[in-house]
Protein backbone atom coordinates (compact mmCIF):
# COMPACT_ATOMS: atom_id res chain seq x y z
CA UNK A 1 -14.97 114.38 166.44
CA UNK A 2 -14.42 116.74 163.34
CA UNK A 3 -17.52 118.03 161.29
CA UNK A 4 -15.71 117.33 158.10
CA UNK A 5 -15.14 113.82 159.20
CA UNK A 6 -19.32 113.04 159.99
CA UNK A 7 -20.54 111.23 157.12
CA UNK A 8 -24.84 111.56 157.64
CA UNK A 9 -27.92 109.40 155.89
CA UNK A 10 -29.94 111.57 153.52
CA UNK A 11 -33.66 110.39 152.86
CA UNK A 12 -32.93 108.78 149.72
CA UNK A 13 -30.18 106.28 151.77
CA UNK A 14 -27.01 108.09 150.45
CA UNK A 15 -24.21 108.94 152.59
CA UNK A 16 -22.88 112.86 152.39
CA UNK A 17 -20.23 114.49 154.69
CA UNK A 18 -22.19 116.51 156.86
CA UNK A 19 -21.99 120.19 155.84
CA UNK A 20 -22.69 122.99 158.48
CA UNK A 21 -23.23 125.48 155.14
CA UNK A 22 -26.27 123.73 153.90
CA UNK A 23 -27.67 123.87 157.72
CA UNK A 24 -27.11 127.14 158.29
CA UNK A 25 -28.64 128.44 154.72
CA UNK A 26 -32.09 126.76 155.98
CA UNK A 27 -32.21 128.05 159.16
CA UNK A 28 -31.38 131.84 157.94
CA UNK A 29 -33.57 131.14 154.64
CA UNK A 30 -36.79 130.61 157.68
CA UNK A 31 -34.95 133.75 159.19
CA UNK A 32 -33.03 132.49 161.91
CA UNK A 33 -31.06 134.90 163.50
CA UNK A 34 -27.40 134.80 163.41
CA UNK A 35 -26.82 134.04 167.26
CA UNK A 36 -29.39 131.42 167.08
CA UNK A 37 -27.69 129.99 163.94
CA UNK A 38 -23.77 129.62 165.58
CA UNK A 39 -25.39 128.22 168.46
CA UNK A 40 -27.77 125.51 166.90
CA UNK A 41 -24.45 124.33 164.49
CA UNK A 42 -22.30 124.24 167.28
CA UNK A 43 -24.24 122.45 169.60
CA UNK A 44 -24.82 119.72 166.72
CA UNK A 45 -21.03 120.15 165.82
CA UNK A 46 -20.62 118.13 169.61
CA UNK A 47 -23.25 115.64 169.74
CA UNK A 48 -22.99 114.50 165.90
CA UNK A 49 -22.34 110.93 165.82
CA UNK A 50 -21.55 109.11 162.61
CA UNK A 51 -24.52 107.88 160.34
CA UNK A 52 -26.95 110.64 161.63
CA UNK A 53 -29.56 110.90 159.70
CA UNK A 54 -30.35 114.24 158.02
CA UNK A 55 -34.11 114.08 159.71
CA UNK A 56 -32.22 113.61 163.13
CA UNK A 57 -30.63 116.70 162.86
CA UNK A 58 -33.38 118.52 161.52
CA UNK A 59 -35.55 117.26 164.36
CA UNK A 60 -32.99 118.39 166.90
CA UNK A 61 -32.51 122.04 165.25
CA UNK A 62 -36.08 122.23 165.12
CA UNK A 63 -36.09 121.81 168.66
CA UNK A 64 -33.44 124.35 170.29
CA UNK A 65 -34.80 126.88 167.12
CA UNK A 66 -38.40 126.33 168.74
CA UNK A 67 -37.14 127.07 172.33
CA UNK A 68 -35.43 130.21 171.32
CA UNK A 69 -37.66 131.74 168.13
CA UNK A 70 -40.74 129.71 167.86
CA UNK A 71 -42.05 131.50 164.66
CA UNK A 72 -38.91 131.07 162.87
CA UNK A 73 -39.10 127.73 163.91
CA UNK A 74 -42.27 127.25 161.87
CA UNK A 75 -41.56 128.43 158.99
CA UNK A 76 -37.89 126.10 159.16
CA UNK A 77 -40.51 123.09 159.84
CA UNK A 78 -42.62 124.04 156.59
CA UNK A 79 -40.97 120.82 154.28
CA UNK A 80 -42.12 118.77 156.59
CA UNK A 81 -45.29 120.25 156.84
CA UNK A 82 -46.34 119.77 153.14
CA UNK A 83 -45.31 116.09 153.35
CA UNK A 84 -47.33 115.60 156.38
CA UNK A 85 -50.22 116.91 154.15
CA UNK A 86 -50.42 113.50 152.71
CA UNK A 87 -50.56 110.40 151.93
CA UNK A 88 -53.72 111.17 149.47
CA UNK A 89 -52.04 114.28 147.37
CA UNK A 90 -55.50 115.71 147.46
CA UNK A 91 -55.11 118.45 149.98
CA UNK A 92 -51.59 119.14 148.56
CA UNK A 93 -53.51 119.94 145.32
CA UNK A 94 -56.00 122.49 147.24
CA UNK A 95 -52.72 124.12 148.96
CA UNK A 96 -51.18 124.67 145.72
CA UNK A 97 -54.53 126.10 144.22
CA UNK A 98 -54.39 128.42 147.38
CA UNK A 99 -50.90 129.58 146.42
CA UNK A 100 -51.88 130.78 143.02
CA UNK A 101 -55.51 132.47 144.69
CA UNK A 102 -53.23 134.73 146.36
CA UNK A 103 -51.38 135.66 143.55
CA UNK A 104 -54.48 136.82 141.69
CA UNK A 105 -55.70 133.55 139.99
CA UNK A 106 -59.02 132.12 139.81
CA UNK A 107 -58.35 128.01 140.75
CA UNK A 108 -60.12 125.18 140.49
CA UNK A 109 -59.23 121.30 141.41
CA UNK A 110 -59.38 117.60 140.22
CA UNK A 111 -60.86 118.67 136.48
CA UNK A 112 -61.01 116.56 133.37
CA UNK A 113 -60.04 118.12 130.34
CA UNK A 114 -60.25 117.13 126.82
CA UNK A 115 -57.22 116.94 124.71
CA UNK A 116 -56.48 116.99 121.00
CA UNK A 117 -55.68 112.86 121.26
CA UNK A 118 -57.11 111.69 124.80
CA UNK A 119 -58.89 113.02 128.30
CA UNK A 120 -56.50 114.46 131.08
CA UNK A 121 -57.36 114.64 134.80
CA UNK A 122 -55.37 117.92 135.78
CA UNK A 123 -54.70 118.75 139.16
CA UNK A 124 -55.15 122.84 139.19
CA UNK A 125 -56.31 124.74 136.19
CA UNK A 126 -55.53 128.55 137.32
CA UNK A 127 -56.20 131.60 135.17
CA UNK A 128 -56.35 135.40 135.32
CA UNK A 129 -56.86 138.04 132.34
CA UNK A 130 -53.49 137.00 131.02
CA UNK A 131 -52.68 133.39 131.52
CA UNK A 132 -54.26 130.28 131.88
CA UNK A 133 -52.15 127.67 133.60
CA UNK A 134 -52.62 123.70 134.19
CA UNK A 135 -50.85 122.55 136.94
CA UNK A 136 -49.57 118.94 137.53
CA UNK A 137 -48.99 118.63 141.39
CA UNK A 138 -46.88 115.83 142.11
CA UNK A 139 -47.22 114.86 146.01
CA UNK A 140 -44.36 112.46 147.89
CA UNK A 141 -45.08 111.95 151.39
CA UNK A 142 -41.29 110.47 151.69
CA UNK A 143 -38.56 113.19 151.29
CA UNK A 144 -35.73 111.00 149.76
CA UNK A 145 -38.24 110.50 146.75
CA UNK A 146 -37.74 112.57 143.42
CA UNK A 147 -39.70 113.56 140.40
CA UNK A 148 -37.22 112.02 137.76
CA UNK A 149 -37.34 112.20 134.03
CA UNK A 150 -40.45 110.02 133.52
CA UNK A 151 -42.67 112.28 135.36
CA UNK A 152 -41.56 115.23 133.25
CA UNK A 153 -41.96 113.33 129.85
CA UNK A 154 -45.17 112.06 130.95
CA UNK A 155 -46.29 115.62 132.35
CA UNK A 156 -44.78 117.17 129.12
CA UNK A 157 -46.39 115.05 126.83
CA UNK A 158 -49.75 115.50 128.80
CA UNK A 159 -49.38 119.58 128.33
CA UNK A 160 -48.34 119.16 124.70
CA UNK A 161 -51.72 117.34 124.17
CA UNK A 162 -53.73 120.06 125.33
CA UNK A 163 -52.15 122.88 124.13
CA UNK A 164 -53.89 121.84 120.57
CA UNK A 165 -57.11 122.61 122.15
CA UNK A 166 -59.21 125.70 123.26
CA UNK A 167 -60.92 126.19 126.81
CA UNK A 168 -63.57 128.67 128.39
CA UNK A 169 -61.53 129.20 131.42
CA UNK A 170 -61.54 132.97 131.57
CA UNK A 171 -62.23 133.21 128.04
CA UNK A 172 -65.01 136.12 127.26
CA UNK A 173 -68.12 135.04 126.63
CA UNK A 174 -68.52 132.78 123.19
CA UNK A 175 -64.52 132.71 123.00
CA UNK A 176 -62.05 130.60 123.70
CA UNK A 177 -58.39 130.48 124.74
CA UNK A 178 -55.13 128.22 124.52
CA UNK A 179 -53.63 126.83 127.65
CA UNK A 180 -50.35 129.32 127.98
CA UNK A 181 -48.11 127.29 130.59
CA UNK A 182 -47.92 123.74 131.77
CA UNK A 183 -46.38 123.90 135.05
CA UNK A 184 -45.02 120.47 137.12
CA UNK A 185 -45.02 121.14 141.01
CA UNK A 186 -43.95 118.85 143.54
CA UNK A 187 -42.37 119.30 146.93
CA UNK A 188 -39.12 117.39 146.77
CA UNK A 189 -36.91 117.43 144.14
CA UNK A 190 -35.82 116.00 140.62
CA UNK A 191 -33.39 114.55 139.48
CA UNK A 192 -30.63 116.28 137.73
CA UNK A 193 -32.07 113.95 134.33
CA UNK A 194 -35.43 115.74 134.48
CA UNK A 195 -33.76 119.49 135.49
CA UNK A 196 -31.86 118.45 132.08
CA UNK A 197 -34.88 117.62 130.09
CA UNK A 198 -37.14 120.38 131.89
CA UNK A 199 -34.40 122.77 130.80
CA UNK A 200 -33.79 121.54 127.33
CA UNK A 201 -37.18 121.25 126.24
CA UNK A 202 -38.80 123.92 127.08
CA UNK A 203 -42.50 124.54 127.32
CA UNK A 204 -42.79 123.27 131.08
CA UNK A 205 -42.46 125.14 134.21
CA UNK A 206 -40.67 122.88 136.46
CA UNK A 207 -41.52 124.17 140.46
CA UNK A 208 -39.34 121.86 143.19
CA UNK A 209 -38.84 122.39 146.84
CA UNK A 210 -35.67 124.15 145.95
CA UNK A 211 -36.32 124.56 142.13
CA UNK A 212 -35.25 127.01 140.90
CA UNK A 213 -33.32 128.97 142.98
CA UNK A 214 -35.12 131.85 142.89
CA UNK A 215 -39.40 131.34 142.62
CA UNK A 216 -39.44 127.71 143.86
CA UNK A 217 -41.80 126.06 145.88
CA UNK A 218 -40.53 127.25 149.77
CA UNK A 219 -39.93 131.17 147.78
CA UNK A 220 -43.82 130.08 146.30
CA UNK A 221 -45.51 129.46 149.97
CA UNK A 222 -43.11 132.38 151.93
CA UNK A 223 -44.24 134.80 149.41
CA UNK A 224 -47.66 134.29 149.39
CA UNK A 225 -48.02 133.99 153.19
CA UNK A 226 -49.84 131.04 153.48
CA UNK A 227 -49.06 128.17 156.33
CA UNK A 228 -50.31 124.76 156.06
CA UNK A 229 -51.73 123.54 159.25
CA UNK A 230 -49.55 120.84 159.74
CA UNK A 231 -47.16 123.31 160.47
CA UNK A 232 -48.32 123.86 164.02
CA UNK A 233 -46.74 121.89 166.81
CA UNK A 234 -49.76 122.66 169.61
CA UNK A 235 -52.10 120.52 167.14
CA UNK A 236 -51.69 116.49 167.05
CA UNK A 237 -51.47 114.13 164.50
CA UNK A 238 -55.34 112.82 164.86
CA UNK A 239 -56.14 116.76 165.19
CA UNK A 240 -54.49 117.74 162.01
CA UNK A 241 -56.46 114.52 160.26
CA UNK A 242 -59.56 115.47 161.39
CA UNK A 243 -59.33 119.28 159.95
CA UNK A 244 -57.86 118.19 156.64
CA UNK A 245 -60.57 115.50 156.49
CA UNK A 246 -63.17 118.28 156.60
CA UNK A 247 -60.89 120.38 154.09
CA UNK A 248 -59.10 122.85 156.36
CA UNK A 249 -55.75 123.41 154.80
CA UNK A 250 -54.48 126.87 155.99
CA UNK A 251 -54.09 128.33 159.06
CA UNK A 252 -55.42 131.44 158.38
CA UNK A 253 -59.07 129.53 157.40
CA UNK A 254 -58.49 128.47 161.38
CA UNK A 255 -58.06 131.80 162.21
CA UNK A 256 -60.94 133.36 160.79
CA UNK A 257 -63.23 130.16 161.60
CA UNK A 258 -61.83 129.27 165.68
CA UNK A 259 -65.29 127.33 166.08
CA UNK A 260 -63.30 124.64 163.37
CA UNK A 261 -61.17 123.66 166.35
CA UNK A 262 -64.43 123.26 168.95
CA UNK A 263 -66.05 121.24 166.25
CA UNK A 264 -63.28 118.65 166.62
CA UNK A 265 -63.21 118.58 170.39
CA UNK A 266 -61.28 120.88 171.18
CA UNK A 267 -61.38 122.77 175.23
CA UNK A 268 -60.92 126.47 175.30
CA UNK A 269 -57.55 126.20 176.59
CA UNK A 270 -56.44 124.14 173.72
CA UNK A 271 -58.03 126.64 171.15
CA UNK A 272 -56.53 129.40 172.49
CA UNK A 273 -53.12 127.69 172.48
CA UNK A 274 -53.75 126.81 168.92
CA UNK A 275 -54.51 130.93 168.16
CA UNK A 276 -51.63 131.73 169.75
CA UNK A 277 -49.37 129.95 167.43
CA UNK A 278 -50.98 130.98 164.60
CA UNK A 279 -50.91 134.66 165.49
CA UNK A 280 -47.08 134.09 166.20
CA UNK A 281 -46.39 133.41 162.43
């Protein structure tokens, strides 16, 4: 059958014809090579059937891309691996925090704030020398669902509060500062009605999965290095669990503290399977 004629089921239950463009910018965009690339489209080019679902075809990339390039691999899986950091939101909070450690930021998590009007519980206040951030992080653990224009009215509306206030974070001692940004992070999308508001408004950083194009959420994690757990395929779902139960996010906290894995029940064979991966990224 022809490509152009392969109509495939998004997450949100829409129907798009299937494009081998927007395929082969994710698979280069984890760093795919270009070999790797022709031959993962056109082996999907002749199996596609109509109605495949967009997480079928990811789920069968992933698979040839982890038999061929299994670090690459990885980092193509890493959408998946922030939803599968849910269903709480909590440790999606602590992985965001994490993101703005590494880029120089003292964090901290889950803190209520007074604001000119009412109380706020904020997700992740982060602040250096020159800017202190609040951070809404808005967690889906389904991809098809979006942040749409409520959530950035609300979010807005909660940042405008506070900015009539002053705070200690970082502040020198006996002063005060304003909050500087009010930033809205979530790792899906929104819809083209809160991108319009977000961009209209002003006075909220909007952060997607692929918002904005340059300095989203995927840019956000590659840049800063950092690899969720979840992202590792030698690890099993009641594995994972049990290490975010106990807080273990990262992979790198694994790789400095191996005895996490023993503590779980893991053999030495498994652990050093686990290692492996981890070095491979």
């Amino acid at each position: 059958m022809n490509s152009e004629q392969i109509y495939v089921l998004k997450a949100d239950g829409t129907r798009e014809l299937f494009d081998p463009e927007k395929l082969e910018y994710s698979l280069k965009r984890a760093g795919a090579s270009s070999k790797i690339v022709f031959d993962i489209i056109a082996h999907l080019k002749a199996h596609l059937e109509q109605n495949t679902t967009t997480h079928e075809i990811y789920k069968h990339a992933f698979e040839l891309l982890h038999k061929n390039e299994k670090p690459i691999a990885l980092r193509y899986s890493l959408k998946r691996a922030i939803q599968e950091l849910g269903p709480s939101g909590f440790p999606f909070e602590d992985f965001v925090a994490e993101i703005f450690k590494e880029r120089g930021f003292t964090t901290e998590t889950g803190k209520i704030v007074r604001g000119f009007c009412v109380e706020h519980e904020i997700d992740v206040i982060a602040w250096n020398k020159e800017k202190l951030l609040m951070v809404e992080a808005k967690f889906h653990n389904e991809l098809g669902i979006k942040s749409d224009l409520k959530v950035a009215l609300y979010v807005k509306a909660r940042f405008d509060d506070l900015r009539e206030m002053t705070f200690d974070y970082g502040a020198e001692p006996g002063q005060k500062r304003k909050l500087d940004e009010g930033w809205l992070i979530t790792n899906t999308k929104f819809t083209s009605s809160a991108i319009e508001y977000g961009s209209c408004q002003g006075g909220l950083v909007m952060i997607g999965w692929n918002y904005p194009p340059k300095g989203n959420l995927h840019d956000m994690i590659l840049e800063s290095k950092l690899h969720p757990l979840t992202c590792l395929v030698s690890l099993n779902g009641h594995e994972k669990k049990a290490l975010l139960d106990q807080g273990v996010i990262l992979c790198k906290t694994i790789q400095s503290k191996p005895d996490l894995l023993r503590e779980i029940g893991l053999n030495q064979e498994k652990i050093t399977k686990v290692m492996d991966e981890i070095d491979s990224l």
